[in-house]
Protein backbone atom coordinates (compact mmCIF):
# COMPACT_ATOMS: atom_id res chain seq x y z
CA UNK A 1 121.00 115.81 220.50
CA UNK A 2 118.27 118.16 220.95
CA UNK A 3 115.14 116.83 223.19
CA UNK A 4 111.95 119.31 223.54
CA UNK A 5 109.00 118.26 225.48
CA UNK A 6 105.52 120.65 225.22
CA UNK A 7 102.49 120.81 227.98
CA UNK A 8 104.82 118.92 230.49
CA UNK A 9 103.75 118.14 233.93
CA UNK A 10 105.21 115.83 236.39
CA UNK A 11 103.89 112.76 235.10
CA UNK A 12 103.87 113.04 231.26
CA UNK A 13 104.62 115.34 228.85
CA UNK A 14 102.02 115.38 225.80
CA UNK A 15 104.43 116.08 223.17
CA UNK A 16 108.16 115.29 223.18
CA UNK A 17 110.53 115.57 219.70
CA UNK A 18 113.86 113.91 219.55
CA UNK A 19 115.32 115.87 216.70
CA UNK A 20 113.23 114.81 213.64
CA UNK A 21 110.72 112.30 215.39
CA UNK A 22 107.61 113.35 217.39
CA UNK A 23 106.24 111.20 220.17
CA UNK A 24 102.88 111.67 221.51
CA UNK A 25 101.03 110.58 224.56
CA UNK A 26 98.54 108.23 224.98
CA UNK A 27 95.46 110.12 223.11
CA UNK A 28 91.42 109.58 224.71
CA UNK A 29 88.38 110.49 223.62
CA UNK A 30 85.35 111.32 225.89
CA UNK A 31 84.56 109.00 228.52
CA UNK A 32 81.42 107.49 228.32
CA UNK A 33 80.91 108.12 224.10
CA UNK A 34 80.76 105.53 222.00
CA UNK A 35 84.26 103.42 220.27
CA UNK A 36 83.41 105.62 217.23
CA UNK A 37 82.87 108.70 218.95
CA UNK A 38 85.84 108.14 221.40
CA UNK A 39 87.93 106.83 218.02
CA UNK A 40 87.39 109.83 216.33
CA UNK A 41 87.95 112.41 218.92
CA UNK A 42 91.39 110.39 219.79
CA UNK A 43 92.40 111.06 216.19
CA UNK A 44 91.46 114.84 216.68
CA UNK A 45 93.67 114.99 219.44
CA UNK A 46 96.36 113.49 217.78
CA UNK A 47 95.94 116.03 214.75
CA UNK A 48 95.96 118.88 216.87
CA UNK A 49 99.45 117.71 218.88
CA UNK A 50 100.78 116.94 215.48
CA UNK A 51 100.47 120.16 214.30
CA UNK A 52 101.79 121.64 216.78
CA UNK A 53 104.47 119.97 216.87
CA UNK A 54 105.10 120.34 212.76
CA UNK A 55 103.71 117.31 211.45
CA UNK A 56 100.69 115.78 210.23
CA UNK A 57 99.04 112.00 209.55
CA UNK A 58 100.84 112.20 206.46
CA UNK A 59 104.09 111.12 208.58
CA UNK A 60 103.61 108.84 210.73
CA UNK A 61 105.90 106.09 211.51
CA UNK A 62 104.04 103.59 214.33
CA UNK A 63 100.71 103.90 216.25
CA UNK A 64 99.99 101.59 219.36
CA UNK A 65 96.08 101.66 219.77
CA UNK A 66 94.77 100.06 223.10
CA UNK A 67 90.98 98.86 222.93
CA UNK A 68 89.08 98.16 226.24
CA UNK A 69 87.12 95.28 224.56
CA UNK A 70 88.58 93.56 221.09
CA UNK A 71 84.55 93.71 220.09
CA UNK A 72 85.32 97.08 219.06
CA UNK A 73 88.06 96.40 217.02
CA UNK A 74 85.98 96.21 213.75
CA UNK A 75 84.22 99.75 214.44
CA UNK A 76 87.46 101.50 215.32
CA UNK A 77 88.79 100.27 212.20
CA UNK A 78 86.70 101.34 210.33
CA UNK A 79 87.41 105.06 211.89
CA UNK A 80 91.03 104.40 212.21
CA UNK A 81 91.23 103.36 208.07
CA UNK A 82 88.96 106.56 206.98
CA UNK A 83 91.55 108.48 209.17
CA UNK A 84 94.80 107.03 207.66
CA UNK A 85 95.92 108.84 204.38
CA UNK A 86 96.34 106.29 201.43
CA UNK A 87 99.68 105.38 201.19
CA UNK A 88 101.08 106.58 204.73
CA UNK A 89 99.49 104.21 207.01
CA UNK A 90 102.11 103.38 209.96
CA UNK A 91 103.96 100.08 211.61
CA UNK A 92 100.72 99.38 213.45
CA UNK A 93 100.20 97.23 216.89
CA UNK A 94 96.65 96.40 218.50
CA UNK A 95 95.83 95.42 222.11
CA UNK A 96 93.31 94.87 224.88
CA UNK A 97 94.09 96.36 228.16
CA UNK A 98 92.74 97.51 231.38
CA UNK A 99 91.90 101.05 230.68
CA UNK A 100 92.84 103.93 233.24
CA UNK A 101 88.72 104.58 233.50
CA UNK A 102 85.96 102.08 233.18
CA UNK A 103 84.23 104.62 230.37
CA UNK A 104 87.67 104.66 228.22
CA UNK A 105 87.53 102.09 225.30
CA UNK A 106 90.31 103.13 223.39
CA UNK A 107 93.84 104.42 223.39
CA UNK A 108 95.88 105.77 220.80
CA UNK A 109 100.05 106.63 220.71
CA UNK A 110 101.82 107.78 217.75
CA UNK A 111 105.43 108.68 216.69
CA UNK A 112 105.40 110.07 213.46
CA UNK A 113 108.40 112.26 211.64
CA UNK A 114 108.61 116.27 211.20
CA UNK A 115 106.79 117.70 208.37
């Protein structure tokens, strides 16, 4: 069993990979920008960790996505389905919560599969 965890600190680590699966933190855009704007920088994020990590979008296997308000869930759709490649679109769960920040709306996890 081989566990490897990247930009740990105490509380979280942003990446950890149990032998072929990739787990990522909880992924933000900028507080205070709009559900698009914090949408799309959320999927950035999530890019950038999955490359690093040696994946892409083209493998992932389940994405929680937490949404302040459930009025945005039609606009970060409509991000979120531009985002997904055709075909590869993951086990998929959708929730309101109480955000960490009053200017968060949305939230984004993913566990995807090595490249």
């Amino acid at each position: 069993m081989t566990i490897e965890r990247m930009h740990t600190s105490q509380r979280m680590s942003k990446i950890v990979t149990h032998n072929e699966t990739i787990y990522l933190c909880g992924q933000v855009g900028n507080r205070g920008d709009s559900i698009e704007a914090q949408t799309t920088e959320a999927l950035s994020r999530v890019d950038a960790l999955l490359a690093e990590a040696g994946s892409s979008k083209q493998h992932l296997l389940q994405a929680v996505v937490w949404l302040k308000s459930m009025d945005d869930f039609d606009a970060m759709n409509k991000i979120w389905e531009a985002w997904v490649p055709d075909g590869a679109a993951p086990a998929r769960a959708c929730g309101r919560v109480e955000m960490a920040s009053e200017e968060l709306l949305v939230e984004i996890t993913i566990i995807a599969a090595k490249s």
